[in-house]
N, C-alpha and C. Protein backbone atom coordinates (compact mmCIF):
# COMPACT_ATOMS: atom_id res chain seq x y z
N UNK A 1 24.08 2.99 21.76
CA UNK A 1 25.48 2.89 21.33
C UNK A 1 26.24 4.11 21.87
N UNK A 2 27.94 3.74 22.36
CA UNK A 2 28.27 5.06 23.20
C UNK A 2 28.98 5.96 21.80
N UNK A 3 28.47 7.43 22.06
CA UNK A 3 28.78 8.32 20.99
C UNK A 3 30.14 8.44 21.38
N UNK A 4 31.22 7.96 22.24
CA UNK A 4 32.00 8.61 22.36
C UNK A 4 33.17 6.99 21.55
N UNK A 5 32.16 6.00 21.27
CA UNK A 5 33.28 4.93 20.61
C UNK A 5 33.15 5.08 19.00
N UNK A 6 31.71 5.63 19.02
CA UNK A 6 31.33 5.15 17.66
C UNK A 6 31.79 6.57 16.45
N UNK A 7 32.66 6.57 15.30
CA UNK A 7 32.63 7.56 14.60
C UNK A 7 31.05 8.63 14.28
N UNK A 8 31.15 9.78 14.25
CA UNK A 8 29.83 10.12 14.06
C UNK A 8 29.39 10.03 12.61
N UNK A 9 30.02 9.66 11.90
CA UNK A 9 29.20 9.33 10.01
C UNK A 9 28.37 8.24 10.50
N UNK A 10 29.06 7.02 11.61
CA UNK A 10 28.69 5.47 11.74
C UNK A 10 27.55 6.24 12.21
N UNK A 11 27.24 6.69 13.55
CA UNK A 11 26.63 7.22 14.56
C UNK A 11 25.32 7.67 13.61
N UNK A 12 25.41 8.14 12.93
CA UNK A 12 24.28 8.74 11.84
C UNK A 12 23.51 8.16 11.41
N UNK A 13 24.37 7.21 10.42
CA UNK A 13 23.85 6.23 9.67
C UNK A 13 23.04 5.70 10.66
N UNK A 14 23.70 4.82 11.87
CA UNK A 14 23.25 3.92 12.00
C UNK A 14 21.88 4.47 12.64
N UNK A 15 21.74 5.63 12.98
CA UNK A 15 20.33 6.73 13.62
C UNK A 15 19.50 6.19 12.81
N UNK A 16 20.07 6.78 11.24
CA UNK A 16 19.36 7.03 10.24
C UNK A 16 18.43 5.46 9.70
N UNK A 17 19.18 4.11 9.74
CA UNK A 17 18.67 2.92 10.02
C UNK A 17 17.99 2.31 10.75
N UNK A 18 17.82 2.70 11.68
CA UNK A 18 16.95 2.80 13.18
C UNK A 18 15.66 2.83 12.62
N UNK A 19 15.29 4.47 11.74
CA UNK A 19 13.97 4.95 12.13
C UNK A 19 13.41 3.74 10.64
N UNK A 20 13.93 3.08 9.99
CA UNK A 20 13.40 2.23 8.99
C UNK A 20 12.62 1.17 9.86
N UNK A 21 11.09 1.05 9.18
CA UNK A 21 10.28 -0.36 9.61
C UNK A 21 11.13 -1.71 9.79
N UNK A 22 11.03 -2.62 10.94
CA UNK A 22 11.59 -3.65 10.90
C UNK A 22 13.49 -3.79 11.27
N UNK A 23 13.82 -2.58 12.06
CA UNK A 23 15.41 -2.52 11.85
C UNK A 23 15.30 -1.86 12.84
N UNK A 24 16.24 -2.89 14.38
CA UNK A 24 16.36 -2.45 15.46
C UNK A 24 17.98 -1.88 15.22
N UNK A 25 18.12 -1.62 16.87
CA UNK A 25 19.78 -0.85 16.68
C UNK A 25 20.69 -1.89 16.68
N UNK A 26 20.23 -3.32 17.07
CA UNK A 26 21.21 -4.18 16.14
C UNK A 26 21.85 -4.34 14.83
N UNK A 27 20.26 -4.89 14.38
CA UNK A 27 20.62 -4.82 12.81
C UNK A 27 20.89 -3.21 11.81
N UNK A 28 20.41 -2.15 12.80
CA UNK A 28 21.09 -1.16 12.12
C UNK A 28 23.01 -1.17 12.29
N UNK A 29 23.36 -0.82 13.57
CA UNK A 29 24.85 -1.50 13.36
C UNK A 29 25.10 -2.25 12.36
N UNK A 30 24.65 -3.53 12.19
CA UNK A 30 25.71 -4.25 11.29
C UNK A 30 25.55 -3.81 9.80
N UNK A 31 24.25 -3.11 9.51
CA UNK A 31 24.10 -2.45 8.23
C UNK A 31 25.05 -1.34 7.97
N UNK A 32 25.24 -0.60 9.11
CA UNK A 32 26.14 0.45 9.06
C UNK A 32 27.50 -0.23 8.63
N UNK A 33 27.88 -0.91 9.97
CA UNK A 33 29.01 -1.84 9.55
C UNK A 33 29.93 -2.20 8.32
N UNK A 34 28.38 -2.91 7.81
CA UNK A 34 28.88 -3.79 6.89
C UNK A 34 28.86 -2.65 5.50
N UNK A 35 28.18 -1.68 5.73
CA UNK A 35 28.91 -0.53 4.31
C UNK A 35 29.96 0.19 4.42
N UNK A 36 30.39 0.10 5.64
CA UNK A 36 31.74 0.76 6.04
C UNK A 36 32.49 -0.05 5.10
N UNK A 37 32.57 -1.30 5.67
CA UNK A 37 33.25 -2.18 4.92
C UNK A 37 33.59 -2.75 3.28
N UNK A 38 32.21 -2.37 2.74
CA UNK A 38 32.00 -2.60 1.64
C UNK A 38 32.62 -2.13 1.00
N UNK A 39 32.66 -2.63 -0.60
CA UNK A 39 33.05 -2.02 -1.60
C UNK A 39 32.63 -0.30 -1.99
N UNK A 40 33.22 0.80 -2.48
CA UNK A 40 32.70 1.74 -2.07
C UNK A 40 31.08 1.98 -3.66
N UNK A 41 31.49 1.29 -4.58
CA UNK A 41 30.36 1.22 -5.32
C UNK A 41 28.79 0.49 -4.95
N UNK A 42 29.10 -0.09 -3.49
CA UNK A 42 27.99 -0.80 -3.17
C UNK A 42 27.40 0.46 -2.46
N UNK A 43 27.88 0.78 -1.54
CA UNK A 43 27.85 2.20 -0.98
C UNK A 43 27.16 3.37 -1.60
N UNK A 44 27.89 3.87 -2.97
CA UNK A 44 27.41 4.58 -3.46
C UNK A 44 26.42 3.99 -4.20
N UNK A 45 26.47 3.14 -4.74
CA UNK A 45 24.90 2.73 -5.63
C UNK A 45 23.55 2.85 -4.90
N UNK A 46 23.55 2.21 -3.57
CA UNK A 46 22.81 2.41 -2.33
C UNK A 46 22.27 3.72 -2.28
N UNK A 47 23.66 5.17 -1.98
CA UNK A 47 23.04 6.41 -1.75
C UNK A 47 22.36 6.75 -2.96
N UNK A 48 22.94 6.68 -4.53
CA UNK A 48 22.31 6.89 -6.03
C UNK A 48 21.18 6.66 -5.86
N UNK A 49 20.81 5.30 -5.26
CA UNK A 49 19.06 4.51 -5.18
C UNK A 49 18.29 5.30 -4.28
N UNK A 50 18.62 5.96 -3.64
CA UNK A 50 17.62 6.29 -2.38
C UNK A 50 17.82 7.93 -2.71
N UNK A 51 18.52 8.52 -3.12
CA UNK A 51 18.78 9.84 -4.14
C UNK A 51 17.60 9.76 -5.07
N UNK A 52 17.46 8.70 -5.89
CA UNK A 52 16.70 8.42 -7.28
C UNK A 52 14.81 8.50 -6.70
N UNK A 53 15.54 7.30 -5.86
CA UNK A 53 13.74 7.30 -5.30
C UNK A 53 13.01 8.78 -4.78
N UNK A 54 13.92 9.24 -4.34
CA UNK A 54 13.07 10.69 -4.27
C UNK A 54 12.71 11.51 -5.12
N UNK A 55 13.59 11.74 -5.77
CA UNK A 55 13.49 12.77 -7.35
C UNK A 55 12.92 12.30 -8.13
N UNK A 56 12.72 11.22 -8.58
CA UNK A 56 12.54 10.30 -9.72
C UNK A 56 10.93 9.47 -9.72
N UNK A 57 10.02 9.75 -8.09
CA UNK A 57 9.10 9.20 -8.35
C UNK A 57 8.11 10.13 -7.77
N UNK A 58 6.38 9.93 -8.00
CA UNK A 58 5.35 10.78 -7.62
C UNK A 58 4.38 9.69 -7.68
N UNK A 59 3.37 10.11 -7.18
CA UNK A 59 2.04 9.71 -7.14
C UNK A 59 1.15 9.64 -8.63
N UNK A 60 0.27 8.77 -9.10
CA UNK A 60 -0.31 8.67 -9.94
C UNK A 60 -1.24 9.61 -9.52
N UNK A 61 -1.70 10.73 -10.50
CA UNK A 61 -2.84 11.27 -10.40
C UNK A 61 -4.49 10.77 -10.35
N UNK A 62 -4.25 10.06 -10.86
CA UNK A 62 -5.51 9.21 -10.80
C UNK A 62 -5.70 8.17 -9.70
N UNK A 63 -5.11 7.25 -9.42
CA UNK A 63 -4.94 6.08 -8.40
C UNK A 63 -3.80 6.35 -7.37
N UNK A 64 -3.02 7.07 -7.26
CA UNK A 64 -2.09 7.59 -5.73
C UNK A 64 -1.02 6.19 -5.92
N UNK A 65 -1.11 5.14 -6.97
CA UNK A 65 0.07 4.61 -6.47
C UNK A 65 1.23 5.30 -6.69
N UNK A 66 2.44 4.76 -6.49
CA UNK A 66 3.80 5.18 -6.75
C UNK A 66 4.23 4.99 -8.30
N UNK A 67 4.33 5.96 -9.27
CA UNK A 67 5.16 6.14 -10.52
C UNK A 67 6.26 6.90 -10.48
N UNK A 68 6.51 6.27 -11.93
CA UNK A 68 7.66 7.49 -12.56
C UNK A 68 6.56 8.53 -13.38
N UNK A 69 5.77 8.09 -14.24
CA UNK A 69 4.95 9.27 -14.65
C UNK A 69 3.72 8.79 -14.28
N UNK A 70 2.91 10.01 -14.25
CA UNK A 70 1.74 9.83 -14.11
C UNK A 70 0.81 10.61 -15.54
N UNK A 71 -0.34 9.77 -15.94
CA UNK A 71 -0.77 8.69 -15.42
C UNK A 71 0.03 7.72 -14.81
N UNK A 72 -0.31 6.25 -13.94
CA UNK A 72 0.40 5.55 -14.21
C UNK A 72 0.03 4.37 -15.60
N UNK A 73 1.05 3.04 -15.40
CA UNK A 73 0.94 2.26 -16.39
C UNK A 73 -0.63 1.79 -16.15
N UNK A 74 -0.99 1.33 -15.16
CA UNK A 74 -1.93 0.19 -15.14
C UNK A 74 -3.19 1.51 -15.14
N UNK A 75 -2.88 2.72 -14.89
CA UNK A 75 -4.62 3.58 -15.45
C UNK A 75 -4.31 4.01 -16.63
N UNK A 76 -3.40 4.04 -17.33
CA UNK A 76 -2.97 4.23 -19.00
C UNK A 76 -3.14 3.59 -20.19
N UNK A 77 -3.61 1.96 -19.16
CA UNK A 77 -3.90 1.00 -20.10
C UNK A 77 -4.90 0.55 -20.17
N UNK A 78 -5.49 0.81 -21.61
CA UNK A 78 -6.85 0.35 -22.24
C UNK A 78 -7.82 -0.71 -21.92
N UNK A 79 -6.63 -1.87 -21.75
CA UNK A 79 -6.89 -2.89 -21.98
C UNK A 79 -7.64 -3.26 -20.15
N UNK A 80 -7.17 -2.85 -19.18
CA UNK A 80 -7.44 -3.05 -17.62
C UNK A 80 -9.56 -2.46 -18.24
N UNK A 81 -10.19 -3.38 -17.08
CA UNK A 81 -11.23 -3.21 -16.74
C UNK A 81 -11.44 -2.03 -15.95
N UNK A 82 -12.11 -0.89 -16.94
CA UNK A 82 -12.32 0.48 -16.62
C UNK A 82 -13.54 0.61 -15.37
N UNK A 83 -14.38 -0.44 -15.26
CA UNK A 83 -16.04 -0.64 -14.56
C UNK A 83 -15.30 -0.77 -13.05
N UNK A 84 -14.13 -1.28 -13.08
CA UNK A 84 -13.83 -2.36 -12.00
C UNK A 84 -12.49 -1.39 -10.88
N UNK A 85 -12.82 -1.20 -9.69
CA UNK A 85 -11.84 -0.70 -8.99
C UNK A 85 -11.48 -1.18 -7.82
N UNK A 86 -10.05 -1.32 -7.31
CA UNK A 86 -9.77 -2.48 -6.41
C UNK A 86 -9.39 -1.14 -5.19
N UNK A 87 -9.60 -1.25 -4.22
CA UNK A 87 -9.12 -0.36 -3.25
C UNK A 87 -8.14 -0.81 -2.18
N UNK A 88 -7.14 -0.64 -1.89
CA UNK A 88 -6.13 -0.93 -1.40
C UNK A 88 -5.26 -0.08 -0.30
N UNK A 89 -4.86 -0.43 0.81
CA UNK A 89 -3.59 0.50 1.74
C UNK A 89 -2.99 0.89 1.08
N UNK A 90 -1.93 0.23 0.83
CA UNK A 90 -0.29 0.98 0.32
C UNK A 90 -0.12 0.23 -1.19
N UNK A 91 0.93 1.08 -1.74
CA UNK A 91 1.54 0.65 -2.86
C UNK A 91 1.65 -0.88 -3.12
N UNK A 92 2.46 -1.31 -1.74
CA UNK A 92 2.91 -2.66 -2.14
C UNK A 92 1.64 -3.58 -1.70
N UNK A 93 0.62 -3.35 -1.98
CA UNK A 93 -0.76 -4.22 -2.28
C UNK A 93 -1.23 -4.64 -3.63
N UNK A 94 -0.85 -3.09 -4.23
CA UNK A 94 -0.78 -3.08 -5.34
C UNK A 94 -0.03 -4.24 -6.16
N UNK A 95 1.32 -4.24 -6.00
CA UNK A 95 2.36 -4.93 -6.24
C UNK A 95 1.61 -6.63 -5.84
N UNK A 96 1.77 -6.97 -4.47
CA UNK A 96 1.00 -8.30 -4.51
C UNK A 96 -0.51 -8.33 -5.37
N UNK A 97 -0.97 -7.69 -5.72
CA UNK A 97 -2.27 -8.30 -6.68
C UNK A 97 -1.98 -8.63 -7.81
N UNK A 98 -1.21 -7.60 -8.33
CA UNK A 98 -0.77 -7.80 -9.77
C UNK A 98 0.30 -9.12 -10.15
N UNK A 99 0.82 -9.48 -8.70
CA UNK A 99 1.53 -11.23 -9.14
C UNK A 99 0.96 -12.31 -9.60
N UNK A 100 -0.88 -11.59 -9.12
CA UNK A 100 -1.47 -12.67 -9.16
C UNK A 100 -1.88 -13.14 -10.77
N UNK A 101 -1.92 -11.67 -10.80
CA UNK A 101 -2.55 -11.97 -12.82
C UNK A 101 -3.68 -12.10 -12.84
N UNK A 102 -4.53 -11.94 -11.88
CA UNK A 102 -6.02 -12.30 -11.70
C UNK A 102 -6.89 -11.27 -11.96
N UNK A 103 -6.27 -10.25 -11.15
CA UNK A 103 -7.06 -8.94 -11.39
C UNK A 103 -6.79 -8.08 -12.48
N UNK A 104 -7.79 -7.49 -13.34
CA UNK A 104 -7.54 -6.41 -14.54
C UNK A 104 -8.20 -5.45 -14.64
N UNK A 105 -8.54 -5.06 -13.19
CA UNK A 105 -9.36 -3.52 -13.17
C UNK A 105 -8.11 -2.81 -13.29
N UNK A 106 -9.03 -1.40 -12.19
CA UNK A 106 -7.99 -0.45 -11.79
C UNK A 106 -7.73 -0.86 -10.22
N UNK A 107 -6.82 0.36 -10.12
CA UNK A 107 -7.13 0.34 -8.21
C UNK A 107 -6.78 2.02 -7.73
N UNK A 108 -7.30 1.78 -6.39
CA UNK A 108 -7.19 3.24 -6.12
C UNK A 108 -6.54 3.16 -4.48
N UNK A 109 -5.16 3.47 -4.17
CA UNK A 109 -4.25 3.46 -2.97
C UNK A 109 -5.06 4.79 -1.89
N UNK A 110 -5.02 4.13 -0.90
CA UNK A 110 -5.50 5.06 0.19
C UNK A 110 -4.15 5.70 0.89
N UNK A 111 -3.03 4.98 0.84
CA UNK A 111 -2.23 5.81 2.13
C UNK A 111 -2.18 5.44 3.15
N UNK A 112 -2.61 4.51 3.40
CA UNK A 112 -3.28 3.53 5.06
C UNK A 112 -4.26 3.03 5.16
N UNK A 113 -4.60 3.48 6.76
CA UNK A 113 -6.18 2.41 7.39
C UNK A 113 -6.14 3.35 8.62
N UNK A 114 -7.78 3.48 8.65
CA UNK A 114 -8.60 4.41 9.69
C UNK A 114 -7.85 3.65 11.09
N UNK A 115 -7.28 4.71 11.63
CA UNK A 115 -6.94 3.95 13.08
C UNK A 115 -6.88 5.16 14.16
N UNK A 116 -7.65 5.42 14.88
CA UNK A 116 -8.14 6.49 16.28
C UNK A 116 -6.93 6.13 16.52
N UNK A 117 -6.06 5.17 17.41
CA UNK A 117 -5.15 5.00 18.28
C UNK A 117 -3.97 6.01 17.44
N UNK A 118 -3.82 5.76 16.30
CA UNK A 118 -2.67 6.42 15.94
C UNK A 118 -2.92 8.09 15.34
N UNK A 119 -4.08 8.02 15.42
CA UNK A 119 -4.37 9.98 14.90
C UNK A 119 -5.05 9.77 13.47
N UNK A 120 -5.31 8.47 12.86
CA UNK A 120 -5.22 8.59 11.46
C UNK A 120 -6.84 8.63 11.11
N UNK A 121 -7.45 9.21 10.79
CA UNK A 121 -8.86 9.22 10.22
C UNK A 121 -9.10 9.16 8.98
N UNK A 122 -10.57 9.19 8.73
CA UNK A 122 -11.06 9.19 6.73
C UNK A 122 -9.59 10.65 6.15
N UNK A 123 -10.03 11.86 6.63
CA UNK A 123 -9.19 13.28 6.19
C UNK A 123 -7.63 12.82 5.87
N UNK A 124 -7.44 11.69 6.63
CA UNK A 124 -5.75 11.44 6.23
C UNK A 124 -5.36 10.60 5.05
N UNK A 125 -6.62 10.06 4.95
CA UNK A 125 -6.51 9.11 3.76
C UNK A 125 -7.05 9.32 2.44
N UNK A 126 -6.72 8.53 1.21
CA UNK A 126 -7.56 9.32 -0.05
C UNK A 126 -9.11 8.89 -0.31
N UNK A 127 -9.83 9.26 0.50
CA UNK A 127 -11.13 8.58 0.64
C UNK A 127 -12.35 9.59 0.08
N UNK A 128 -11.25 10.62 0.16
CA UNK A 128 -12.50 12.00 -0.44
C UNK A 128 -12.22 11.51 -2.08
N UNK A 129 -10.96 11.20 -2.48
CA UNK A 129 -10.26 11.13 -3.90
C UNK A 129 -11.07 10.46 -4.59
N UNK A 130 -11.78 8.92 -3.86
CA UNK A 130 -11.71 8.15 -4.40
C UNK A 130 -13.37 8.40 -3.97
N UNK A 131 -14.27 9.03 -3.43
CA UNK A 131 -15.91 9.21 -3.73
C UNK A 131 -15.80 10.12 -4.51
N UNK A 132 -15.01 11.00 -4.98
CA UNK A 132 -14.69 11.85 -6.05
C UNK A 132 -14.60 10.69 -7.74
N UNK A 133 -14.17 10.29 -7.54
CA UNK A 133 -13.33 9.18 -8.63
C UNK A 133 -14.44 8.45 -8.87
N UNK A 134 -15.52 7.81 -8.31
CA UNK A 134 -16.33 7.35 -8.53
C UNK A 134 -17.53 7.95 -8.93
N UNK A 135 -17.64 9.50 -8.79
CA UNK A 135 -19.06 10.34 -9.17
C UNK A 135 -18.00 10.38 -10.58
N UNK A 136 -17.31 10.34 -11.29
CA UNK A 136 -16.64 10.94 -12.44
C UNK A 136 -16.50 9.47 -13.45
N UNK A 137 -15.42 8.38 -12.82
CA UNK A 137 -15.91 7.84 -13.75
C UNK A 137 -16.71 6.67 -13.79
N UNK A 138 -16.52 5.34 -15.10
CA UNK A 138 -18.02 4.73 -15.39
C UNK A 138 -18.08 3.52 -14.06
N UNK A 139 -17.57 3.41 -12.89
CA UNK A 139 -16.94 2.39 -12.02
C UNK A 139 -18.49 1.85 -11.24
N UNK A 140 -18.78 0.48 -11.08
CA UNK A 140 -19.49 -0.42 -11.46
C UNK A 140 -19.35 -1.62 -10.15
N UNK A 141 -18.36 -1.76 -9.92
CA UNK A 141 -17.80 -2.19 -8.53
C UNK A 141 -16.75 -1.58 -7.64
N UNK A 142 -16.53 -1.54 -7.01
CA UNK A 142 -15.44 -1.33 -5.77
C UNK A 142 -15.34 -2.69 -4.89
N UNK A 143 -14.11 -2.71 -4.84
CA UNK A 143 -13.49 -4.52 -4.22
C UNK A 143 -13.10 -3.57 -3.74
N UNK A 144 -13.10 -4.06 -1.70
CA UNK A 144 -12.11 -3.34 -0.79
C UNK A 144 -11.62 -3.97 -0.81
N UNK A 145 -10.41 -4.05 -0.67
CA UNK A 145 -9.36 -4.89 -0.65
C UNK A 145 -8.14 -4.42 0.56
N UNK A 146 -8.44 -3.94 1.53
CA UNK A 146 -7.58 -3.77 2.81
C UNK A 146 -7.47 -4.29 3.61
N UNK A 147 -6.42 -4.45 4.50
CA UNK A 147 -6.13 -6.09 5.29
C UNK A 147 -7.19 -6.36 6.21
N UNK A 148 -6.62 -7.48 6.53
CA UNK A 148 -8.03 -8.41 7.12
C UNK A 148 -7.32 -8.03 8.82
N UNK A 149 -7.06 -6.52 9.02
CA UNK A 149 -6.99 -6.52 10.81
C UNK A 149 -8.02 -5.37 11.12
N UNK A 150 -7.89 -5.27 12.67
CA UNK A 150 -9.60 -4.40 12.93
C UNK A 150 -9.24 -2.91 12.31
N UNK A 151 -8.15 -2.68 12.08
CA UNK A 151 -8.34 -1.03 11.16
C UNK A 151 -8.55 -1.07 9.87
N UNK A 152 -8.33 -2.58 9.35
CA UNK A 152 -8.23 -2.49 7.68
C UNK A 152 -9.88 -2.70 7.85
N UNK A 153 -10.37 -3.69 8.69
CA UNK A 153 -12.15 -3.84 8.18
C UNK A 153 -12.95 -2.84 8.71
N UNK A 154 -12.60 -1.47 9.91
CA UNK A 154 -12.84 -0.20 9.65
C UNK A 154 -13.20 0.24 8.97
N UNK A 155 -11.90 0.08 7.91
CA UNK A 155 -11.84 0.73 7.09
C UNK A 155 -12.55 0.83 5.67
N UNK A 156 -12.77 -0.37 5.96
CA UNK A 156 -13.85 -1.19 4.93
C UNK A 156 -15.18 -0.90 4.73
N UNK A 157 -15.47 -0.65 6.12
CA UNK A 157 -17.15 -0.58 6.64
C UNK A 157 -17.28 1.15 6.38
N UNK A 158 -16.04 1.47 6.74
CA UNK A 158 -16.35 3.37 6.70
C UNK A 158 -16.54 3.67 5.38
N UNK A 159 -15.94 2.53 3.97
CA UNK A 159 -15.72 3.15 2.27
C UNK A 159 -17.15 2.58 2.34
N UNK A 160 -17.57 1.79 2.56
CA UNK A 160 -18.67 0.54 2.05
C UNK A 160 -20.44 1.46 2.27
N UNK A 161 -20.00 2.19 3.40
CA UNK A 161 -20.95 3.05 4.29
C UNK A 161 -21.12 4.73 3.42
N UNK A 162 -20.02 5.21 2.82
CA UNK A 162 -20.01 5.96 2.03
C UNK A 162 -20.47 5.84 0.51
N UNK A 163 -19.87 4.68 0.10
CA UNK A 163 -20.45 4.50 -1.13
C UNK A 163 -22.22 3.52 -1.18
N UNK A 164 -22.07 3.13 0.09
CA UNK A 164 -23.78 3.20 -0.24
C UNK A 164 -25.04 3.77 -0.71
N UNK A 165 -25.87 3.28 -1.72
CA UNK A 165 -26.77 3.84 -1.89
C UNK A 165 -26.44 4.89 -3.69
N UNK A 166 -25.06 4.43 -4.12
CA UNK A 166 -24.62 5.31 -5.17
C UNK A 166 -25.08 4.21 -6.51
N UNK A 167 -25.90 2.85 -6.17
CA UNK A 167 -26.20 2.09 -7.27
C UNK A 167 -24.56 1.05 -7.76
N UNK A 168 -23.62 1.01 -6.88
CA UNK A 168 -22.14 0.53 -7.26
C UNK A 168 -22.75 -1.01 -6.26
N UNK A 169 -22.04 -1.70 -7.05
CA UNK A 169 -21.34 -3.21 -6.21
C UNK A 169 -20.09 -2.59 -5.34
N UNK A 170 -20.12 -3.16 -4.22
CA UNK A 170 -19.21 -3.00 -3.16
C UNK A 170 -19.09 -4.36 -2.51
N UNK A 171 -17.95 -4.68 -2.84
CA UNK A 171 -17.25 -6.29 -2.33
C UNK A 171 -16.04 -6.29 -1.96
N UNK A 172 -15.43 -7.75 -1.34
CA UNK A 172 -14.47 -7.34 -0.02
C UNK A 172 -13.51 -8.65 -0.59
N UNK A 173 -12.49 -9.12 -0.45
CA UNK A 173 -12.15 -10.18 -0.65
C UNK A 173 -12.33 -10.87 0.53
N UNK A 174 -12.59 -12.73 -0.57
CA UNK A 174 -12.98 -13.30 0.01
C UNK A 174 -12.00 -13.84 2.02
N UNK A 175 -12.85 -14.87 2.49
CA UNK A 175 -11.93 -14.82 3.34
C UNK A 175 -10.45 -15.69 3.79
N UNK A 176 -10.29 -16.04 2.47
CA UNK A 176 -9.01 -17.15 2.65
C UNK A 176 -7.94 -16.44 3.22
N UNK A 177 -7.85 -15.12 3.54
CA UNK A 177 -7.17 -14.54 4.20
C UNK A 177 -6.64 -14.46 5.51
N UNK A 178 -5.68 -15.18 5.79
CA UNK A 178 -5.77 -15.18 7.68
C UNK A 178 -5.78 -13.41 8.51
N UNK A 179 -6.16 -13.63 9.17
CA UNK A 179 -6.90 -12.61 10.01
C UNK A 179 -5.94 -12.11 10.49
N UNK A 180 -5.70 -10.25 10.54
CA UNK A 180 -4.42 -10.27 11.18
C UNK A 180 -3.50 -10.09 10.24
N UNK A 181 -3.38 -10.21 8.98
CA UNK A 181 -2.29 -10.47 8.02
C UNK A 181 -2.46 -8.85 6.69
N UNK A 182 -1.30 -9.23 5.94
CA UNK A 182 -1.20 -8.20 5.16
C UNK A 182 -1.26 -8.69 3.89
N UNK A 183 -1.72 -7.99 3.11
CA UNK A 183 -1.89 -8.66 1.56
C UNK A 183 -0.80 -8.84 1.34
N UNK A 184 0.56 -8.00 1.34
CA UNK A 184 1.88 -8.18 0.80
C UNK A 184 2.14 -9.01 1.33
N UNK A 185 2.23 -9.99 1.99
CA UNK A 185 2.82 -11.13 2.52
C UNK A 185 1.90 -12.68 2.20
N UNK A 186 0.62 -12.47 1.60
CA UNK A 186 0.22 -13.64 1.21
C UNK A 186 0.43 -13.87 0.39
N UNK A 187 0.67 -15.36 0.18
CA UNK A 187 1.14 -16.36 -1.08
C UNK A 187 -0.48 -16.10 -2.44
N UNK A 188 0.65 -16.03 -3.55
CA UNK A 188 -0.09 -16.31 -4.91
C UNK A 188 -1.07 -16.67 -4.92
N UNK A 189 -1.37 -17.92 -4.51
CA UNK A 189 -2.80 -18.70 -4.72
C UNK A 189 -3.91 -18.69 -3.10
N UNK A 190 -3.52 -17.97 -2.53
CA UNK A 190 -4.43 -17.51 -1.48
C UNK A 190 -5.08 -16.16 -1.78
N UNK A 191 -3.86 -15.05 -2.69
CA UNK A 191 -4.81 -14.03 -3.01
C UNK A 191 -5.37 -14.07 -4.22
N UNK A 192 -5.20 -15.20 -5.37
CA UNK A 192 -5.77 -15.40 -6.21
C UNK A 192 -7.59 -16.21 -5.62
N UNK A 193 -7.30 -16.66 -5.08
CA UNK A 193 -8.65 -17.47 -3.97
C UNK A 193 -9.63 -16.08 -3.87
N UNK A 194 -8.55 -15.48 -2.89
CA UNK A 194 -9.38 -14.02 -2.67
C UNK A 194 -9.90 -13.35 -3.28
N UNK A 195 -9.42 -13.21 -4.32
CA UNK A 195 -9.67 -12.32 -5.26
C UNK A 195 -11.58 -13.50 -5.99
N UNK A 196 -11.23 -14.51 -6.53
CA UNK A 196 -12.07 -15.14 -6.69
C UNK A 196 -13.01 -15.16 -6.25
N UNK A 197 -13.04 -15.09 -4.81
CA UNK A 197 -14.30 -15.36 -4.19
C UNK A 197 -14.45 -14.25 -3.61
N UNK A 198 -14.06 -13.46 -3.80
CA UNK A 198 -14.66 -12.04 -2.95
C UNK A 198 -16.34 -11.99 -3.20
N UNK A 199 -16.49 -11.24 -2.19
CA UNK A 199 -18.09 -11.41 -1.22
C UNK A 199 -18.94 -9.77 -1.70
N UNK A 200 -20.22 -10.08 -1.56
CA UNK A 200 -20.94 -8.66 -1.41
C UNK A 200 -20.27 -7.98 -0.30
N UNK A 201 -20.36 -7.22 0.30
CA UNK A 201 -20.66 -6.07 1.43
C UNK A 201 -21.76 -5.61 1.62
N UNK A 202 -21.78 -6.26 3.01
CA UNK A 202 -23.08 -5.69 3.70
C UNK A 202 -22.84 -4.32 4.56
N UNK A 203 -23.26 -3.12 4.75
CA UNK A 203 -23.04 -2.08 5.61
C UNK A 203 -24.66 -2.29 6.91
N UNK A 204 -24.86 -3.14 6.89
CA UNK A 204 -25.72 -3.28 8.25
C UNK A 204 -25.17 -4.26 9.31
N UNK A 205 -25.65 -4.10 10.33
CA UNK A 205 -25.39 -5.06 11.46
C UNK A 205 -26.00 -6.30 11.66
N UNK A 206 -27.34 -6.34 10.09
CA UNK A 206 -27.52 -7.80 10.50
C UNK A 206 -27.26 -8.81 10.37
């Protein structure tokens, strides 16, 4: 876009929209655009929200998802299956399991998936946290639960390979999962499937 048409607040913004997942310099323009335009409470509610989200949230001490306090809710509550821990990428995995209503362990967020190409190894992720988390408390299984592409089953084989040999069940969901895909984007009753039929883990090659 030429800096010399575009106001520089627009010019910013629309920078600043750019570096968001999924938002080329098209659709950043018309986002910019269209708050220019807007009402100015849409505007400001927008900056309030993204103000809020910073100040206002942290990491669960225990499981790394995203709270307002930590503990969070779902390791605070009694009632979740204490034996049982679901291991997961990001937050919003979290979020798709729990639509399902199926699962009532805990879970424990890594931060990503082992990937050489991009710099990211075990050290970047919470993988020390969570062989920590398991010498401490009474946990009985571990469900990996990270996507079904070649860094998420990496990633799988690298937890599965670590926690071997500690006397734990280590299982994977099942594979109704298309290959390639992200938990946050599968439908209800495919990760309820998954969840169902999740599998042993094998850490050998045979």
């Amino acid at each position: 876009m030429a800096q010399w048409i575009v106001a520089e607040p627009v010019q910013r913004l629309v920078e600043a929209l750019e570096r968001l997942p999924g938002i080329g310099p098209k659709t950043a323009s018309r986002l910019a655009y269209y708050l220019l335009r807007a009402p100015d409470n849409i505007a400001l509610d927008l900056a309030g929200a993204l103000q809020g989200l910073k100040e206002n949230t942290t990491l669960c001490e225990r499981c790394f998802n995203v709270t307002v306090h930590s503990p969070c809710p779902i390791c605070s509550d009694p009632n979740r299956d204490q034996s049982l821990l679901c291991v997961v990428e990001e937050p919003l995995d979290v979020v798709a399991l729990e639509r399902t209503g199926a699962f009532h362990g805990l879970y424990h967020v890594l931060h990503g998936r082992i990937s050489p190409l991009e710099g990211i190894g075990p050290e970047q992720l919470k993988i020390r946290e969570l062989l920590e988390r398991i010498e401490r408390e009474p946990i009985r299984e571990v469900l990996i639960a990270t996507n079904p592409t070649m860094e998420g089953e990496a990633t799988a084989m690298y937890i599965a390979r670590q926690i071997h040999d500690r006397g734990i069940r280590v299982t994977r969901l099942a594979r109704g999962l298309p290959v390639g895909g992200d938990l946050e984007y599968a439908d209800l009753n495919t990760l309820t499937s998954a969840l169902a039929g999740r599998e042993e883990m094998r850490t050998d090659d045979k």
